[in-house]
C-alpha atoms as a PDB file:
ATOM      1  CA  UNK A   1     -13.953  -2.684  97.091  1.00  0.00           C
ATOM      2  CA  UNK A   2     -13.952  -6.121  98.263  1.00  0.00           C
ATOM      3  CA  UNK A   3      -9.926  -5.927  98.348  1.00  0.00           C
ATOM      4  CA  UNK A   4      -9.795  -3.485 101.013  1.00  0.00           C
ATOM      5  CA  UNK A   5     -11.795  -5.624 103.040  1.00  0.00           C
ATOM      6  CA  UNK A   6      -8.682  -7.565 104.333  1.00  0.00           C
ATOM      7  CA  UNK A   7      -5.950  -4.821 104.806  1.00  0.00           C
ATOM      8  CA  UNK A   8      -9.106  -2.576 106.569  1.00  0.00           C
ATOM      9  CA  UNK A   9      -9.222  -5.145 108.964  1.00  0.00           C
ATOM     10  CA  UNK A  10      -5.538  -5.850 109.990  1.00  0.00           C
ATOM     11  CA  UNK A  11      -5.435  -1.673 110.382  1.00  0.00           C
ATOM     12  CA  UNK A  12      -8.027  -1.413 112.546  1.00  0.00           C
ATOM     13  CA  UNK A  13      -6.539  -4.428 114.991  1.00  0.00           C
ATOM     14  CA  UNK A  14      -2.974  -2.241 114.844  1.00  0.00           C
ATOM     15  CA  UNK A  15      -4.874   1.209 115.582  1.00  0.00           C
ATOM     16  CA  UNK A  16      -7.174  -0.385 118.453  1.00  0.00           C
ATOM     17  CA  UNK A  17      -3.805  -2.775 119.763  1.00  0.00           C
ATOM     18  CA  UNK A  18      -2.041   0.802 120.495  1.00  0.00           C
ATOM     19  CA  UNK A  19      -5.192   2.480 121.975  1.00  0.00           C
ATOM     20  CA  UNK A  20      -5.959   4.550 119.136  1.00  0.00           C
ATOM     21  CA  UNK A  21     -10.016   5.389 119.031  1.00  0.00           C
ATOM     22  CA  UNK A  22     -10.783   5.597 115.467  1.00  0.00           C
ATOM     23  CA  UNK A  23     -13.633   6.429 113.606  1.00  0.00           C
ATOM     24  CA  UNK A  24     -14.907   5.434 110.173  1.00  0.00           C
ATOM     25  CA  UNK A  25     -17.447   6.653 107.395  1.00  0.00           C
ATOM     26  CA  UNK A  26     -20.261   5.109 108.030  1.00  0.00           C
ATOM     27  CA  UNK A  27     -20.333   4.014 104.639  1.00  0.00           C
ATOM     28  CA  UNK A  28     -17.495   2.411 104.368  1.00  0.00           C
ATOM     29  CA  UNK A  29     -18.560   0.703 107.701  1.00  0.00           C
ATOM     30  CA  UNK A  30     -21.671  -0.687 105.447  1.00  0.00           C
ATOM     31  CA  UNK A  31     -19.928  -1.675 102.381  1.00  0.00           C
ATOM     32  CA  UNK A  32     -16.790  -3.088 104.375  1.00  0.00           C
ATOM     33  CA  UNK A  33     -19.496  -5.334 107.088  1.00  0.00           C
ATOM     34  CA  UNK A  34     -17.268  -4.320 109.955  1.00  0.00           C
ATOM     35  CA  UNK A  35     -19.771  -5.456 112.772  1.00  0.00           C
ATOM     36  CA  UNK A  36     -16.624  -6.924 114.480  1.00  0.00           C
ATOM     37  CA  UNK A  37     -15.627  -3.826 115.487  1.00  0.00           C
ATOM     38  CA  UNK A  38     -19.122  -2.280 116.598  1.00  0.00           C
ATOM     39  CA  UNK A  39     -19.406  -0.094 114.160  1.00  0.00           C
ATOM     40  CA  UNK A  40     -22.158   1.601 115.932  1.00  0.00           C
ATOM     41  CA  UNK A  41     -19.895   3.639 117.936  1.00  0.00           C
ATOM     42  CA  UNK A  42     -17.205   4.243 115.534  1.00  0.00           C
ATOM     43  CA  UNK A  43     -19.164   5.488 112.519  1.00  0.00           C
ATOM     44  CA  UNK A  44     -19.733   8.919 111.419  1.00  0.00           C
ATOM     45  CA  UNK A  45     -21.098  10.762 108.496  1.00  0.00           C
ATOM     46  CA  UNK A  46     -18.731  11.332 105.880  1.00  0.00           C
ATOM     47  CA  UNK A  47     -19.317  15.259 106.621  1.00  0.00           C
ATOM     48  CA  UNK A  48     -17.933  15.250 110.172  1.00  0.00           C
ATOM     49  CA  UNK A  49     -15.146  12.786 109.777  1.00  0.00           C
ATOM     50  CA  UNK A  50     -12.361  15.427 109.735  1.00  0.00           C
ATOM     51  CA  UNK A  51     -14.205  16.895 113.342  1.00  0.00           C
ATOM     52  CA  UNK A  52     -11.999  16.804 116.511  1.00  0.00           C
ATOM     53  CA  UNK A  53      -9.415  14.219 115.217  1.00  0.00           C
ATOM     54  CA  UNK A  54      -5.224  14.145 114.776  1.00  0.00           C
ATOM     55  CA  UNK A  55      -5.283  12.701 111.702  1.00  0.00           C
ATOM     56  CA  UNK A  56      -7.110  10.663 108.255  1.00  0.00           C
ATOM     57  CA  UNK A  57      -6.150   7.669 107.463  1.00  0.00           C
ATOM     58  CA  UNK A  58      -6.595   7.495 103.545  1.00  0.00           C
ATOM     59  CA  UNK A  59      -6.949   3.780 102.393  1.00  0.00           C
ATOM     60  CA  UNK A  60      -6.560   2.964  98.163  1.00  0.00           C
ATOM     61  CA  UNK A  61      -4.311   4.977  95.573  1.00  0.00           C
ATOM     62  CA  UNK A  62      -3.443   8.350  94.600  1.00  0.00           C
ATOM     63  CA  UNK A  63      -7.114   9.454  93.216  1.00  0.00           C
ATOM     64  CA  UNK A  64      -8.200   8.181  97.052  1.00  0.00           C
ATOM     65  CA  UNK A  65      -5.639  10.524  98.543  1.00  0.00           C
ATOM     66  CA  UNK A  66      -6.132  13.438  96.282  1.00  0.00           C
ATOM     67  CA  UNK A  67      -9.862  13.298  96.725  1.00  0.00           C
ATOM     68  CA  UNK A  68      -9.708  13.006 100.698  1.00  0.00           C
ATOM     69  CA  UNK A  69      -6.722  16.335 100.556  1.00  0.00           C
ATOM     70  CA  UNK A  70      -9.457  18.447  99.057  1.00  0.00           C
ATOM     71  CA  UNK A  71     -12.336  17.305 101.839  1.00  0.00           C
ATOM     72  CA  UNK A  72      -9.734  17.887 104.515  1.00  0.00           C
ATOM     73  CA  UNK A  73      -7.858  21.033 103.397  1.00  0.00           C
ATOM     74  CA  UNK A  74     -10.272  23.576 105.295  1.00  0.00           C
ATOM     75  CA  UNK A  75      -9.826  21.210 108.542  1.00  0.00           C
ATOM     76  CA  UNK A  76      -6.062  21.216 108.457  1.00  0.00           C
ATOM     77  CA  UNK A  77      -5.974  17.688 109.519  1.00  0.00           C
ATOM     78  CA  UNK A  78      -3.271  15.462 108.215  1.00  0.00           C
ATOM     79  CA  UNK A  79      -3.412  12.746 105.735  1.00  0.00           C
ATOM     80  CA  UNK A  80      -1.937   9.394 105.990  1.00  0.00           C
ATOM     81  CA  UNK A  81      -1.835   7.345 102.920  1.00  0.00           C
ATOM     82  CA  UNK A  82      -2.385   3.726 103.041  1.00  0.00           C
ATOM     83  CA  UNK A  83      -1.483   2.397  99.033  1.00  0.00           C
ATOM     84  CA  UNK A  84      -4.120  -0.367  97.986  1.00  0.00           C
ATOM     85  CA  UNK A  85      -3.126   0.806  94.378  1.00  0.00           C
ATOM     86  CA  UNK A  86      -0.726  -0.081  92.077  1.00  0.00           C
ATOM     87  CA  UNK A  87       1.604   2.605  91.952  1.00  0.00           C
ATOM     88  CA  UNK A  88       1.025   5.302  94.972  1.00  0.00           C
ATOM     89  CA  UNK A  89       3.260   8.671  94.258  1.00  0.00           C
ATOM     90  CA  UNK A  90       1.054   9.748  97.211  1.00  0.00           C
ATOM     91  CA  UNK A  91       0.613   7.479  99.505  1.00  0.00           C
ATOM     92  CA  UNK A  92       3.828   6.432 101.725  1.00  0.00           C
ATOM     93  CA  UNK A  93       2.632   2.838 103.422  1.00  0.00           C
ATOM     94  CA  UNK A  94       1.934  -0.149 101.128  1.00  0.00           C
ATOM     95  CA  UNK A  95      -1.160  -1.625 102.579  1.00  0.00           C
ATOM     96  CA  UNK A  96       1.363  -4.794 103.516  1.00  0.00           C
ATOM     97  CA  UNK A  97       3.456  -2.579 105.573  1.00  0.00           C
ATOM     98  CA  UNK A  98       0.383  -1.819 107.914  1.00  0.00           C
ATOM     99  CA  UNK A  99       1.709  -3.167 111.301  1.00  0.00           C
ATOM    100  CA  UNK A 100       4.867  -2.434 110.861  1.00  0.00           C
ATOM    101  CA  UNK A 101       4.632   0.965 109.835  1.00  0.00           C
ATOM    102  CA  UNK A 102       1.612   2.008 111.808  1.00  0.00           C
ATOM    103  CA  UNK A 103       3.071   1.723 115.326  1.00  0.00           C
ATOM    104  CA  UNK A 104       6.078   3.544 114.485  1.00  0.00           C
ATOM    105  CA  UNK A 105       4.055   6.872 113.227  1.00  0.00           C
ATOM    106  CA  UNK A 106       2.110   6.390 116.374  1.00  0.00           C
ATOM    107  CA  UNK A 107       5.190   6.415 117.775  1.00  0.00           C
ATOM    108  CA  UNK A 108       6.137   9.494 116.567  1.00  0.00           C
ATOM    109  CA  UNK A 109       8.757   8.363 114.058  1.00  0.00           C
ATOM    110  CA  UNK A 110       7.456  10.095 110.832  1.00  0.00           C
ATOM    111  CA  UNK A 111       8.272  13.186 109.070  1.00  0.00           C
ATOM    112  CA  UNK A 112       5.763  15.259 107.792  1.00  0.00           C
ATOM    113  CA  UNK A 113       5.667  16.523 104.577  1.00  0.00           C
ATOM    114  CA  UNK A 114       3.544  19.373 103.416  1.00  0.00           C
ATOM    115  CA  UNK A 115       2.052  20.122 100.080  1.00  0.00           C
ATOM    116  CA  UNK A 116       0.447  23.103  98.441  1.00  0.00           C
ATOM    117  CA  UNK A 117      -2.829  23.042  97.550  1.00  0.00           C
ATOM    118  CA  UNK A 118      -4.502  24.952  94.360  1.00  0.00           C
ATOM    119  CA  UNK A 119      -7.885  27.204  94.676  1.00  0.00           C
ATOM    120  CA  UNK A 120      -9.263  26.825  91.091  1.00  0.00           C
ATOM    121  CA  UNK A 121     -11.725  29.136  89.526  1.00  0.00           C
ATOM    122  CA  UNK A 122     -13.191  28.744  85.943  1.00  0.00           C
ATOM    123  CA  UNK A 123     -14.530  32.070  84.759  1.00  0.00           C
ATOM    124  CA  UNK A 124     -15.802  32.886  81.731  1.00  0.00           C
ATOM    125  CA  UNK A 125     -15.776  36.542  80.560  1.00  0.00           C
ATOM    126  CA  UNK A 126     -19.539  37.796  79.669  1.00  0.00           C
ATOM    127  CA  UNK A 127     -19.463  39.980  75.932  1.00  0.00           C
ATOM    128  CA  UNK A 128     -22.596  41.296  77.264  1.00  0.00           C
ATOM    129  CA  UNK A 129     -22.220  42.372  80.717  1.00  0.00           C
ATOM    130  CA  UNK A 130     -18.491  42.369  80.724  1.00  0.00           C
ATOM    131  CA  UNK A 131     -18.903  40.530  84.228  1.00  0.00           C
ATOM    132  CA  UNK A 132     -16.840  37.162  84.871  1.00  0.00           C
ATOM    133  CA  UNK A 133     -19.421  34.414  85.100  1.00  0.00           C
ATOM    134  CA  UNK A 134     -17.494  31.661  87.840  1.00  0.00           C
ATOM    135  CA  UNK A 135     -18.323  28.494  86.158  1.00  0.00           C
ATOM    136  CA  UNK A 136     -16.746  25.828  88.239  1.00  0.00           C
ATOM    137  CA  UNK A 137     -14.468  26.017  91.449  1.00  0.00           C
ATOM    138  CA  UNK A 138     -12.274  23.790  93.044  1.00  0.00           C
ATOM    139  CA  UNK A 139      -9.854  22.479  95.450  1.00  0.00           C
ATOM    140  CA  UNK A 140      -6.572  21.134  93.412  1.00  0.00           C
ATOM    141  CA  UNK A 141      -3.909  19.059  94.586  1.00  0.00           C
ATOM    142  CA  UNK A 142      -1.222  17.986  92.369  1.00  0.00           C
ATOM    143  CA  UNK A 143      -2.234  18.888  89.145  1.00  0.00           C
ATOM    144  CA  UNK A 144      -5.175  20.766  87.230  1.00  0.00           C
ATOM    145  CA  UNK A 145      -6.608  19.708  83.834  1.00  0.00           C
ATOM    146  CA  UNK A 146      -8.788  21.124  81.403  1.00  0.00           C
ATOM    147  CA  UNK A 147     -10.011  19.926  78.724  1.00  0.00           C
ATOM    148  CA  UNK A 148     -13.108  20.351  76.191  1.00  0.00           C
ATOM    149  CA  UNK A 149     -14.133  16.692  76.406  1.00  0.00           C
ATOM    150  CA  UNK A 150     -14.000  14.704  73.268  1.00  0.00           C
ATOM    151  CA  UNK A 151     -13.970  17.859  71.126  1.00  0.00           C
ATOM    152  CA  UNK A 152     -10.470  18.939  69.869  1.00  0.00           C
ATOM    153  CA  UNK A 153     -10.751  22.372  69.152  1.00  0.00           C
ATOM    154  CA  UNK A 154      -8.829  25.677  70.632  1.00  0.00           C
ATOM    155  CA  UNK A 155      -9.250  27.439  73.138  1.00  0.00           C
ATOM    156  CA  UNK A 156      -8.385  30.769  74.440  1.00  0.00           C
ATOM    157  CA  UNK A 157      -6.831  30.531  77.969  1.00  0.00           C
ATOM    158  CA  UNK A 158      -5.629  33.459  80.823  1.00  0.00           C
ATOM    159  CA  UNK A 159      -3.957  31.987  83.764  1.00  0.00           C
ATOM    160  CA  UNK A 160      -3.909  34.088  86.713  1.00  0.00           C
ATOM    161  CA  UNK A 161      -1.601  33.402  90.181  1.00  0.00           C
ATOM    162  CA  UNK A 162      -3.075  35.788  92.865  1.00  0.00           C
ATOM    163  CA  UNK A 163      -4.679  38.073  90.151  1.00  0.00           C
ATOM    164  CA  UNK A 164      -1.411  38.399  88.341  1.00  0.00           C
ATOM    165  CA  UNK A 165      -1.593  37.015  84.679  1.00  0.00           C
ATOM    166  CA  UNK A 166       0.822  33.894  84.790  1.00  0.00           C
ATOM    167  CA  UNK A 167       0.230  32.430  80.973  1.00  0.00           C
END
């Protein structure tokens, strides 16, 4: 978004003033018209941003956070959240915080706080080859919904923890 334009900037100055090489999607480097930084060098596919780095840097809300956690969970590369949105659970720099936050984590004054992530399978049970049919799977962090849509109607529900039933 347009807004990010700004605090995208005044993080890239910090993370270039202290050395840091940093890369960025290469669409974001489109949509944001960072030429000032020659993007040409920097930019990556948004498939092989999580490649041979220390950490993400995760610029917008919560649902920006979330969203990156699941891309990055089979990297095991750490998250920083940057919050462009209003209220940021997630996220633990507000975007106008940037340089004076950002060169004390590259300092190495942080604490680093781990969360549990969720592998979510869907099944349905098949009345006719009594196989389970995997309809959707997922990454989850923070929370899991499920829902019917705009339909209100019941549902029958097993929930399973490591193949132990668990509701």
């Amino acid at each position: 978004t347009p807004e990010l334009q700004a605090p995208l900037m005044r993080l890239l100055n910090v993370l270039r003033a202290h050395g840091v090489v940093s890369r960025i999607d290469e669409q974001l480097a489109r949509t944001s018209q960072l030429s000032a930084f020659s993007v040409q060098q920097t930019t990556v596919p948004a498939a092989q941003i999580f490649e041979g780095v220390d950490a993400v840097i995760a610029m917008g809300g919560d649902g920006t956070l979330i969203s990156l956690a699941r891309r990055a969970a089979e990297h095991d590369v750490p998250i920083i959240g940057i919050n462009q949105g209003r209220l940021g659970f997630l996220t633990d720099v507000a975007a106008k915080e940037i340089e004076a936050a950002l060169p004390a984590l590259l300092a190495g004054e942080y604490s680093e706080e781990r969360r549990a992530l969720m592998d979510i399978s869907l099944t349905r049970d098949s009345a006719k080859t009594r196989a389970r049919d995997v309809r959707e799977h997922a990454i989850a962090v923070n929370d899991v919904v499920l829902s019917r849509g705009s339909a209100g109607s019941m549902i029958e529900m097993l929930v399973s923890i490591d193949g132990k039933p668990a509701y």
